[in-house]
Protein backbone atom coordinates (compact mmCIF):
# COMPACT_ATOMS: atom_id res chain seq x y z
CA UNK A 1 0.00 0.00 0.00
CA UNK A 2 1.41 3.58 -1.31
CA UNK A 3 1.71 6.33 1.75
CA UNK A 4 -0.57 9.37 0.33
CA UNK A 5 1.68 12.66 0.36
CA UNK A 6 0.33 14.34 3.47
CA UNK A 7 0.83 10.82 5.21
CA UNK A 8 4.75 10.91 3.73
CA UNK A 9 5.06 14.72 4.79
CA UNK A 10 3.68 13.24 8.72
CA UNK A 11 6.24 10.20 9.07
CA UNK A 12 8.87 12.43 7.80
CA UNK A 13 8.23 14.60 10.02
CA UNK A 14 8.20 11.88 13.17
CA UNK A 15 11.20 10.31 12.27
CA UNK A 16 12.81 13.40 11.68
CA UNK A 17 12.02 14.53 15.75
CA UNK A 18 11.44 11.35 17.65
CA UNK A 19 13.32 8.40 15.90
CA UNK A 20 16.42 10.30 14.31
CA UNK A 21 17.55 12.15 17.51
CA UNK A 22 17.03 8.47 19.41
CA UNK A 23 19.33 6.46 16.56
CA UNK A 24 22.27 9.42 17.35
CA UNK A 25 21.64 8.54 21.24
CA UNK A 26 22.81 4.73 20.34
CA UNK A 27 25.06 5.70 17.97
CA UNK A 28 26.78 7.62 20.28
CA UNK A 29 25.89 4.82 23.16
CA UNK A 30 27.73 2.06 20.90
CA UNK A 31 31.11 4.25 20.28
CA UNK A 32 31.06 4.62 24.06
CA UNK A 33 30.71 1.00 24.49
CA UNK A 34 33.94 0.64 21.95
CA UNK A 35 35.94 2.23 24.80
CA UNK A 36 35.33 -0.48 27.13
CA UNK A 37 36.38 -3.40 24.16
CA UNK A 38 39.45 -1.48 23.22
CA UNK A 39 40.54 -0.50 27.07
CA UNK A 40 40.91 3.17 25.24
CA UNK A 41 39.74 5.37 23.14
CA UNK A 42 39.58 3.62 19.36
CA UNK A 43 41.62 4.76 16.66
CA UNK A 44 40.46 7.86 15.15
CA UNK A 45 39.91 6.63 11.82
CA UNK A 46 37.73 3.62 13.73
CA UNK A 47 35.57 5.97 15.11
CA UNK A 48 35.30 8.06 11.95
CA UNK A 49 34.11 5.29 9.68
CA UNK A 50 31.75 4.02 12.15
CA UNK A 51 30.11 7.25 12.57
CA UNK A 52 30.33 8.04 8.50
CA UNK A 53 28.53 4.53 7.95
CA UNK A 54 25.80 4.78 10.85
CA UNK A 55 25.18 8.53 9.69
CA UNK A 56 24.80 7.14 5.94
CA UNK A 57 22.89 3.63 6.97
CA UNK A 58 19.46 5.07 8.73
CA UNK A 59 18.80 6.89 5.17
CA UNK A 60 17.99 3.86 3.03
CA UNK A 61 15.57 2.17 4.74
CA UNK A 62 13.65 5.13 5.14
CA UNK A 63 14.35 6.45 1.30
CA UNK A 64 10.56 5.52 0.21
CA UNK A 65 9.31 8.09 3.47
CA UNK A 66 11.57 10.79 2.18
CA UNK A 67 11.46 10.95 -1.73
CA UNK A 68 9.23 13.64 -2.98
CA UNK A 69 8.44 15.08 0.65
CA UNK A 70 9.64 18.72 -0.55
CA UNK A 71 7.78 18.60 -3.60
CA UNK A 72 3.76 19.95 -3.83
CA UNK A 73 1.51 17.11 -3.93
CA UNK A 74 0.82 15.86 -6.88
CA UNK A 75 -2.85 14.67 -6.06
CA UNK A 76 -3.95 18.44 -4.66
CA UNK A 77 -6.35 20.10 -7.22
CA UNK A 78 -4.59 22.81 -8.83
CA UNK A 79 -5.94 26.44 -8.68
């Protein structure tokens, strides 16, 4: 079943406040975690590419909710 365009524009909108900011929280809770397996802080680079692959991951799933969000909806009647 299709989302209409005001029901995209609403789960945008949710993820965007409630389920983004939570994913950064265990982002951030996992690299924290990595200090306990590695006795230290990780290697820079470690941490880099973890973050540049968890900040690029949470996108595709969700690319369906997203694509065509900005755009006017195509099923309003036009004036």
């Amino acid at each position: 079943m299709a989302l209409s365009h005001k029901a995209k524009k609403r789960w945008a909108l949710l993820i965007l406040i409630f389920a983004l900011p939570a994913y950064i929280v265990a982002a951030v809770t996992i690299m924290s975690g990595f200090r306990g397996v590695f006795g230290m802080q990780p290697p820079i680079l470690l941490e880099l590419a973890v973050y540049v692959a968890l900040g690029v991951v949470w996108a595709f799933p969700l690319k369906k909710v997203f694509l065509g969000v900005g755009q006017a909806d195509p099923d309003a009647p036009e004036d």
